[in-house]
C-alpha atoms as a PDB file:
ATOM      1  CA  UNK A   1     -21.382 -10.327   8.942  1.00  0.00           C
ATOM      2  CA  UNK A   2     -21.016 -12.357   5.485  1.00  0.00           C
ATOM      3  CA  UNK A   3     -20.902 -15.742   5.717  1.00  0.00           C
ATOM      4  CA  UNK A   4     -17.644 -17.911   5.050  1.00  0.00           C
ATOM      5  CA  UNK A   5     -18.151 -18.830   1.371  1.00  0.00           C
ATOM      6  CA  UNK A   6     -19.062 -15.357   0.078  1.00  0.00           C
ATOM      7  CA  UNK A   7     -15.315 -14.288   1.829  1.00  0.00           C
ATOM      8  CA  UNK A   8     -14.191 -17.124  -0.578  1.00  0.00           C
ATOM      9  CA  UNK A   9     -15.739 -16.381  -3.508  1.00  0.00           C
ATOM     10  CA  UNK A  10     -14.344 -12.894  -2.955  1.00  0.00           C
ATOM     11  CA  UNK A  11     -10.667 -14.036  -2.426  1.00  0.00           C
ATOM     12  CA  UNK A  12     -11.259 -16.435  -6.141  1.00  0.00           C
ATOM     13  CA  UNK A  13     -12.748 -13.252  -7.861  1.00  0.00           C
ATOM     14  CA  UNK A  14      -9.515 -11.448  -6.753  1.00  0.00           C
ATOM     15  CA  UNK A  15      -6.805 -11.867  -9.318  1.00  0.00           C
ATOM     16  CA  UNK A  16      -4.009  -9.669 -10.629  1.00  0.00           C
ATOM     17  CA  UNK A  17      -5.874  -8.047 -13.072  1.00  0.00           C
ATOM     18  CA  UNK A  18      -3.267  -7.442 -16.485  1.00  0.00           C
ATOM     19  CA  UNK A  19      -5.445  -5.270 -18.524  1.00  0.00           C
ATOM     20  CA  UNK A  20      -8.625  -3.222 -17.824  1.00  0.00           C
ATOM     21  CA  UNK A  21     -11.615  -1.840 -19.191  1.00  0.00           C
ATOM     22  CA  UNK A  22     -10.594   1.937 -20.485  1.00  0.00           C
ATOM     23  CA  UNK A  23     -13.991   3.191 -20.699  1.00  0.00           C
ATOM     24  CA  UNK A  24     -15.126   1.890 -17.449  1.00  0.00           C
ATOM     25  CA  UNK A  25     -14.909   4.012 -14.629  1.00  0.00           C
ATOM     26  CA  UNK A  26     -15.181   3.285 -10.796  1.00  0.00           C
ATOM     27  CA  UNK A  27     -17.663   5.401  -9.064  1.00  0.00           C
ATOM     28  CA  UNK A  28     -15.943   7.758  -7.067  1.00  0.00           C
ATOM     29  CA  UNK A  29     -17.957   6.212  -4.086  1.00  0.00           C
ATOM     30  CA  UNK A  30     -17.019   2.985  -4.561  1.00  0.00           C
ATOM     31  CA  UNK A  31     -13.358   3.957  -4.839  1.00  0.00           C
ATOM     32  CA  UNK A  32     -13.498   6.340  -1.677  1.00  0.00           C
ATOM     33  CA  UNK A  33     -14.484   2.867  -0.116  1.00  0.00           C
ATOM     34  CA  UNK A  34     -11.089   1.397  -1.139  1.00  0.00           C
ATOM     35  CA  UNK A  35      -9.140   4.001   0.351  1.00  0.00           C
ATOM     36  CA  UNK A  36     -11.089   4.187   3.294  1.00  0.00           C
ATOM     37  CA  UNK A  37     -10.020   0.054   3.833  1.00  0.00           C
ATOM     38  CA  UNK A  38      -6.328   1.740   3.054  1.00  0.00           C
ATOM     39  CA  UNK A  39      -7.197   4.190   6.035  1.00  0.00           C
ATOM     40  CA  UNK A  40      -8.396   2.462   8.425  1.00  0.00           C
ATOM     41  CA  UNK A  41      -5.402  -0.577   7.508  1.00  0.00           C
ATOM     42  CA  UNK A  42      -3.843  -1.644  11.663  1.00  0.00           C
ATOM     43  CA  UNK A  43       0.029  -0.608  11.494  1.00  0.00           C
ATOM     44  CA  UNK A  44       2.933  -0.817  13.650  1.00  0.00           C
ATOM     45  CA  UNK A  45       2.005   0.885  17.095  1.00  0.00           C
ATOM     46  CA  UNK A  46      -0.497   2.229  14.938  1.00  0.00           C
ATOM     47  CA  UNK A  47       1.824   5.121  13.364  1.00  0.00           C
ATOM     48  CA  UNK A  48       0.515   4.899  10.327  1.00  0.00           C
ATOM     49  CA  UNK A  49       3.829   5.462   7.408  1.00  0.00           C
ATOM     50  CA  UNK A  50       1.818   5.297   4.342  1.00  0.00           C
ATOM     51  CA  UNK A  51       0.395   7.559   1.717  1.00  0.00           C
ATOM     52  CA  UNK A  52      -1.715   6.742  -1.123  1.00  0.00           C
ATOM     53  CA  UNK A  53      -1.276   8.958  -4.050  1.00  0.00           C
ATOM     54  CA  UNK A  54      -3.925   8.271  -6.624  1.00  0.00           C
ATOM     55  CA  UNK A  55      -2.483   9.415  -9.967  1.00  0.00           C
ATOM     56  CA  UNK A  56      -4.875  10.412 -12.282  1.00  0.00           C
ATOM     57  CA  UNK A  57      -3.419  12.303 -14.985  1.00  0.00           C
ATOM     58  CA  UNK A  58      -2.803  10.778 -18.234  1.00  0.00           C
ATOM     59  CA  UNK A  59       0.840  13.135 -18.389  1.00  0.00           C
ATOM     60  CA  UNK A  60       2.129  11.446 -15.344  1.00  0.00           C
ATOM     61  CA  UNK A  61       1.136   8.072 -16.038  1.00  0.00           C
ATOM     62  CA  UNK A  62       2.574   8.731 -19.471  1.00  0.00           C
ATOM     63  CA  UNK A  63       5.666   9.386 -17.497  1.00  0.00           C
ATOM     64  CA  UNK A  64       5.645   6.248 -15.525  1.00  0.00           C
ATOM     65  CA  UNK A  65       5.061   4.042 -18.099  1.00  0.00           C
ATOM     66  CA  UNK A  66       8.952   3.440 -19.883  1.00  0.00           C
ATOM     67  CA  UNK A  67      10.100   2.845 -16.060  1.00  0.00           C
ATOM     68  CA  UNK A  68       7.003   0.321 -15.336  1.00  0.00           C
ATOM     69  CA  UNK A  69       7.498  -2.436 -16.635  1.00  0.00           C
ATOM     70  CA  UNK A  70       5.241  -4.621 -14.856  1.00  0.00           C
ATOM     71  CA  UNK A  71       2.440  -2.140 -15.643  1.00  0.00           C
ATOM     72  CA  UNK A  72       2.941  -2.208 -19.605  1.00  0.00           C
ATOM     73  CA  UNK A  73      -0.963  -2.333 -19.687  1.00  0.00           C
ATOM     74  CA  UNK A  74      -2.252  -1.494 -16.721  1.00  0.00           C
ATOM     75  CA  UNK A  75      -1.133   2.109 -16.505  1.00  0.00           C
ATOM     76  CA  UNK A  76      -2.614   3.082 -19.332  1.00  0.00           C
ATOM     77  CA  UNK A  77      -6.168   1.279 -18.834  1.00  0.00           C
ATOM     78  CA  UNK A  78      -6.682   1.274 -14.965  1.00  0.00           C
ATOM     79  CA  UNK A  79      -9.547   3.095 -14.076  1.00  0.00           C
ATOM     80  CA  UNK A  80      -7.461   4.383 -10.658  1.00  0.00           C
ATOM     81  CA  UNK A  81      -3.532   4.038 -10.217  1.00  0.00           C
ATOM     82  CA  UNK A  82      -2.359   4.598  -6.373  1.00  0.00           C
ATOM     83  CA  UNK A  83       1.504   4.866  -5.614  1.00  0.00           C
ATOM     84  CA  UNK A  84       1.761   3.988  -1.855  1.00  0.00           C
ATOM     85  CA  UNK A  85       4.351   5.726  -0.318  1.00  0.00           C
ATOM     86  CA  UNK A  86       5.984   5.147   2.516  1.00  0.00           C
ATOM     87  CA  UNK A  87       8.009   7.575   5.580  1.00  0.00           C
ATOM     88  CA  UNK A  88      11.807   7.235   5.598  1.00  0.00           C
ATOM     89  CA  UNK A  89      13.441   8.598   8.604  1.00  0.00           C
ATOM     90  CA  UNK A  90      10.168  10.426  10.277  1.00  0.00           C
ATOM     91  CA  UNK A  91       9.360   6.702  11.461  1.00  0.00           C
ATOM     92  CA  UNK A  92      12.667   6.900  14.190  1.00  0.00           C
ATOM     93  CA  UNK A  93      10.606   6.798  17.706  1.00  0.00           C
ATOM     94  CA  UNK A  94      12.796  10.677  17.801  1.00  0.00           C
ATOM     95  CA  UNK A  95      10.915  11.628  14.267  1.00  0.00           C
ATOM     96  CA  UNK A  96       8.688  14.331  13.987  1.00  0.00           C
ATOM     97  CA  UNK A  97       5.571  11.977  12.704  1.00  0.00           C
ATOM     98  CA  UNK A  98       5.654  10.711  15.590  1.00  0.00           C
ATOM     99  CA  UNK A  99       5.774  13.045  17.981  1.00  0.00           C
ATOM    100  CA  UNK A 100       2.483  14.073  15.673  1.00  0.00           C
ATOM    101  CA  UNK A 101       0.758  11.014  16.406  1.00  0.00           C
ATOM    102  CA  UNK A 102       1.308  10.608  19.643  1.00  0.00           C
ATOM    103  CA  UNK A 103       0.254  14.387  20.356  1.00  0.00           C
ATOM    104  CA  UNK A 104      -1.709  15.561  17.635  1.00  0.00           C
ATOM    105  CA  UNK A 105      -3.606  12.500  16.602  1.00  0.00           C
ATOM    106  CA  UNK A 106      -3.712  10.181  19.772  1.00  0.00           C
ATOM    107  CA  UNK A 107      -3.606  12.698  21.991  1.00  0.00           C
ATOM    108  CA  UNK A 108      -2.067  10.746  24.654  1.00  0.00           C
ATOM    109  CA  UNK A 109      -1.282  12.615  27.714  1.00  0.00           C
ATOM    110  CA  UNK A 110       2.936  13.717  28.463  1.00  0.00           C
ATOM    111  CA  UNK A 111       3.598  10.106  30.803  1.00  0.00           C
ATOM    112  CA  UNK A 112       1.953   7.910  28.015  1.00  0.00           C
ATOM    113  CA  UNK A 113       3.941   9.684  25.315  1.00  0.00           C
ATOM    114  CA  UNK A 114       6.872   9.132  27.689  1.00  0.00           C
ATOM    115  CA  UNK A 115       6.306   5.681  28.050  1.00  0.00           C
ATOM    116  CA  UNK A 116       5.315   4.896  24.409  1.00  0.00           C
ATOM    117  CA  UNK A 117       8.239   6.145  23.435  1.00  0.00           C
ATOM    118  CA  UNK A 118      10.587   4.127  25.513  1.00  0.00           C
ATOM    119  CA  UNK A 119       8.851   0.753  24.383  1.00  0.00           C
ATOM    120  CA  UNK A 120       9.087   2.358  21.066  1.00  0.00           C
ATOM    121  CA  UNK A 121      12.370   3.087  20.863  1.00  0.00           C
ATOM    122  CA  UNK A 122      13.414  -0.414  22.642  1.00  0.00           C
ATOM    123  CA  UNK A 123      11.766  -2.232  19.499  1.00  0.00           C
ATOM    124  CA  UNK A 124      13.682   0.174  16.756  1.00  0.00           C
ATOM    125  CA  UNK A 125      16.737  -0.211  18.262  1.00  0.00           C
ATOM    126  CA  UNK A 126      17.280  -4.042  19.687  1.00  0.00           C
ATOM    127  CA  UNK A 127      13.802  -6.044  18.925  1.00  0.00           C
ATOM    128  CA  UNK A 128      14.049  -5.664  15.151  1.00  0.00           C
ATOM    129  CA  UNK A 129      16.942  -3.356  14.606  1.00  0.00           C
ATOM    130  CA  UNK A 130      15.929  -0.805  12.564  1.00  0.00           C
ATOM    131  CA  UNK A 131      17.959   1.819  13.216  1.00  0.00           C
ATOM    132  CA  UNK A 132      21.150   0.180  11.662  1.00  0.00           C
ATOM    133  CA  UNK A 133      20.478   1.555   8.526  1.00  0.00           C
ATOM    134  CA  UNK A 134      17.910   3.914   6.830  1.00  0.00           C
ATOM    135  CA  UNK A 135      16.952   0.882   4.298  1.00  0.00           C
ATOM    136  CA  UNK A 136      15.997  -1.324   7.486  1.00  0.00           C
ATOM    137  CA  UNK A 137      13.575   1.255   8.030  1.00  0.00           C
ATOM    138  CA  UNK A 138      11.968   2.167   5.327  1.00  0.00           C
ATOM    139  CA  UNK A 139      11.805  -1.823   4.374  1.00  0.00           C
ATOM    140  CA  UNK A 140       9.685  -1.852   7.698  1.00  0.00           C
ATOM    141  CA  UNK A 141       7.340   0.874   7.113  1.00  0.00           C
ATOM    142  CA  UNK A 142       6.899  -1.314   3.039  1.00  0.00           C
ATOM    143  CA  UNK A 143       5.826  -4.289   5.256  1.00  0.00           C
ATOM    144  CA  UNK A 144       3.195  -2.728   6.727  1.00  0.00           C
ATOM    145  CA  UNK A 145       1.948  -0.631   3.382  1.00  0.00           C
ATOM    146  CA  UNK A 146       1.413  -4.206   2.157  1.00  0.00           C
ATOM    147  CA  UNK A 147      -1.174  -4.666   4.840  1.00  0.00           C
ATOM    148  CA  UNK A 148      -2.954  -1.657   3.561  1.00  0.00           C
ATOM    149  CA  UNK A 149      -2.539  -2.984   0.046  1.00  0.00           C
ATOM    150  CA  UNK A 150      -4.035  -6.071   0.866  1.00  0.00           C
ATOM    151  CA  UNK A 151      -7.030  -4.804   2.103  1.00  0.00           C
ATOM    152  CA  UNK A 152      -7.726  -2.242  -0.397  1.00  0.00           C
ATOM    153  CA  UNK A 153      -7.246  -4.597  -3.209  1.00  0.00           C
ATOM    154  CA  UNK A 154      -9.823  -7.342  -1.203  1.00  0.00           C
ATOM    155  CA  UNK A 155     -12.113  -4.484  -0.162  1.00  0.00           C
ATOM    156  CA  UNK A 156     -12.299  -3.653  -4.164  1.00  0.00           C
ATOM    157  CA  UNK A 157     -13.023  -7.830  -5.039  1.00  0.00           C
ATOM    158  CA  UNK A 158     -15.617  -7.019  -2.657  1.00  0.00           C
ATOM    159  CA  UNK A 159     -17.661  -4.481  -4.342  1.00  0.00           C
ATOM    160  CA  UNK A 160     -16.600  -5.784  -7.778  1.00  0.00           C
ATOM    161  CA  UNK A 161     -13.645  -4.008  -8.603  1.00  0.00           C
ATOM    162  CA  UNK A 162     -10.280  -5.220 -10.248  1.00  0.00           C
ATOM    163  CA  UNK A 163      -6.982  -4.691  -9.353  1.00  0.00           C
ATOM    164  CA  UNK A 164      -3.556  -5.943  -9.589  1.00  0.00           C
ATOM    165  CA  UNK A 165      -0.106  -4.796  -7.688  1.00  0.00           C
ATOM    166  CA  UNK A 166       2.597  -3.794  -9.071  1.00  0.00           C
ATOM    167  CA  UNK A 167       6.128  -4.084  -8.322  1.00  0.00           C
ATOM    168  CA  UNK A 168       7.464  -4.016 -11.456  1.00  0.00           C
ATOM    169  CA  UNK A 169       9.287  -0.941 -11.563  1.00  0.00           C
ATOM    170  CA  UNK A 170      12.913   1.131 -11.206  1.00  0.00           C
ATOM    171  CA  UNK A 171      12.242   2.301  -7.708  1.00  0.00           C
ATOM    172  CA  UNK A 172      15.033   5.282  -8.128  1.00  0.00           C
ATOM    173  CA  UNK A 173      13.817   6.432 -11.842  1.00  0.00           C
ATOM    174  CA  UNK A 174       9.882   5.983 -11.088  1.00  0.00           C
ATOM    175  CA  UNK A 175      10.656   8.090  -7.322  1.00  0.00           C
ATOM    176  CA  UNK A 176      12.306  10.659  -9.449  1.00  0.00           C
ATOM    177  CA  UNK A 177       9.420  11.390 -11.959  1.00  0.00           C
ATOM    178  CA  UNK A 178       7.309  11.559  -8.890  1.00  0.00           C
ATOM    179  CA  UNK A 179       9.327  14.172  -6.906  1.00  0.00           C
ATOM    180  CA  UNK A 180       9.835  15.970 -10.520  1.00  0.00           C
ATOM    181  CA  UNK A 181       5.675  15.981 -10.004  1.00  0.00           C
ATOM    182  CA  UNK A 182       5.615  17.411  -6.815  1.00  0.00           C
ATOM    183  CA  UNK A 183       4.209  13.880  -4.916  1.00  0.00           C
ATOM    184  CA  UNK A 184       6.840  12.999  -3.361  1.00  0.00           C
ATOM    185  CA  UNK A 185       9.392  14.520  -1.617  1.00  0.00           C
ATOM    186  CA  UNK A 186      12.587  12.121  -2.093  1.00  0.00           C
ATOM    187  CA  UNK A 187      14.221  13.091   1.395  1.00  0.00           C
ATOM    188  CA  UNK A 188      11.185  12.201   3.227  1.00  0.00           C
ATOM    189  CA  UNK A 189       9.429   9.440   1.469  1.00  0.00           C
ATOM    190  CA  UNK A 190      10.154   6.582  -0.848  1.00  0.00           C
ATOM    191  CA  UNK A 191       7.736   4.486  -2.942  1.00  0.00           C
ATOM    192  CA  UNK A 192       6.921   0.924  -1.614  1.00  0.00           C
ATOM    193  CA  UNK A 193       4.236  -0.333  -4.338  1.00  0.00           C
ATOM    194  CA  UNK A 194       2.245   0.395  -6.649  1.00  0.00           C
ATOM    195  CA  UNK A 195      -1.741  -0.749  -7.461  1.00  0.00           C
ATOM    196  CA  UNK A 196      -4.398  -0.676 -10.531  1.00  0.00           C
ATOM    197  CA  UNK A 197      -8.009  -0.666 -10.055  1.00  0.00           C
ATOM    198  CA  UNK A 198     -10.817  -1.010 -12.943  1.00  0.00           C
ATOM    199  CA  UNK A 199     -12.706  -3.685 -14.552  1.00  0.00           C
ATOM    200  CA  UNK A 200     -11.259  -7.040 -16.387  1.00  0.00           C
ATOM    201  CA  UNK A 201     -11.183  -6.829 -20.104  1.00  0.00           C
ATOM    202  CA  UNK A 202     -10.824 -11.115 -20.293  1.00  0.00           C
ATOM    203  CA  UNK A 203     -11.803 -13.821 -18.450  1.00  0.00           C
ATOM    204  CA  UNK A 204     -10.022 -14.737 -15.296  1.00  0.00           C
ATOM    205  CA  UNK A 205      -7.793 -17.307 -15.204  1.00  0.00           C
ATOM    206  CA  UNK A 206      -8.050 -20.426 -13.103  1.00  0.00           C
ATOM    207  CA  UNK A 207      -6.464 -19.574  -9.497  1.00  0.00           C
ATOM    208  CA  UNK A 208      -3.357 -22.142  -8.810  1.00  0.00           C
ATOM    209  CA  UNK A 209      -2.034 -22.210  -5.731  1.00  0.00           C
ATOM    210  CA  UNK A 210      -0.204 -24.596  -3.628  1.00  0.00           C
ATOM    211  CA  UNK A 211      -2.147 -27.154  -1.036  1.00  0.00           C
ATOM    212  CA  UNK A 212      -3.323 -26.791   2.293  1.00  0.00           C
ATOM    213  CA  UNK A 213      -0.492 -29.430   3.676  1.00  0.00           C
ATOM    214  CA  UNK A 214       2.297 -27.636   1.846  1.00  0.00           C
ATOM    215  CA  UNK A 215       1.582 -23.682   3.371  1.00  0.00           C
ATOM    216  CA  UNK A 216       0.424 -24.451   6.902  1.00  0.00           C
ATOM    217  CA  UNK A 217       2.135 -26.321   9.689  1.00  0.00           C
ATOM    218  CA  UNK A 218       0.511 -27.265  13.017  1.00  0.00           C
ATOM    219  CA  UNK A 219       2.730 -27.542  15.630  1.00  0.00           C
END
């Protein structure tokens, strides 16, 4: 285990990183690493929606960039650029993902699947209400991409690494040069966010954020 100020110093080295270092590369081990974090992110009854779709080719960024526009620099620079994408209507508790990950991946035997299933379905359809509409769902599965996020962009602080998330984007225009692509398929997955990884370029600005008092209430 690391001890409490190195986790610190890790969260002040972690800033969203504008512009990086073209002619620095991460080592494909290192960046493995940051996917793994991405991998092995907790989710909602563990169902995992997300996929990470590290675009590499120049042509595609290219593509990306006039619909970016909170990426103006750090598409063409970034060392690594991941779209995280995110299940539509395969995350239903009647969806065929997860009827996968119940049977392929957890292997849980038929009266746990039958079981699952029933809590399942009881927090889709009157804990949190995500079946009223096919946005409340997908918004869902985004929440928990973030978590993945998150972690891959401290697990990359961690070893050194830039990064910086982007949001900044026309989600309809930027989904439809990725399905023209062949990396996403628009009926089955939308994009929830986007990241940069690489190495800074400038110095890092002074980290502001609010106080203590004014984030965090004891009660």
């Amino acid at each position: 285990m690391i001890d409490k100020q190195t986790v610190l110093d890790v969260f002040h080295f972690r800033h969203a990183c504008k512009e990086f270092d073209p002619a620095k590369k991460i080592p494909a081990e290192d960046f493995e690493t940051i996917l793994e974090t991405g991998r092995l992110s907790p989710s909602s009854f563990g169902y995992e929606p997300w996929q990470f779709v590290v675009i590499q080719d120049p042509a595609l960024r290219d593509k990306l960039l006039p619909v970016t526009w909170g990426a103006q620099k750090q598409l063409p620079t970034s060392s690594h650029y991941v779209a995280i994408l995110v299940r539509k209507g395969g995350m239903r508790y009647d969806g065929a993902h997860i009827e996968h990950m119940m049977h392929d991946v957890y292997k849980f035997p038929p009266e746990r699947v039958e079981g699952r299933n029933k809590v399942y379905r009881k927090f889709q359809e009157s804990d949190f209400k995500l079946l009223d509409s096919e946005r409340a769902l997908f918004d869902w599965g985004c929440k928990q991409a973030y978590i993945a996020l998150g972690n891959m962009m401290t697990a990359a602080a961690m070893i050194g690494v830039d990064s910086c998330p982007v949001e900044g984007y026309d989600q309809a225009d930027a989904e439809a040069i990725l399905a023209e692509a062949g990396v996403l398929d628009a009926k089955e997955w939308g994009l929830a966010v986007m990241v940069a990884f690489g190495y800074r370029v400038k110095p890092q600005s002074t980290k502001v954020r609010q106080p203590m008092a004014d984030v965090v209430k004891w009660v």
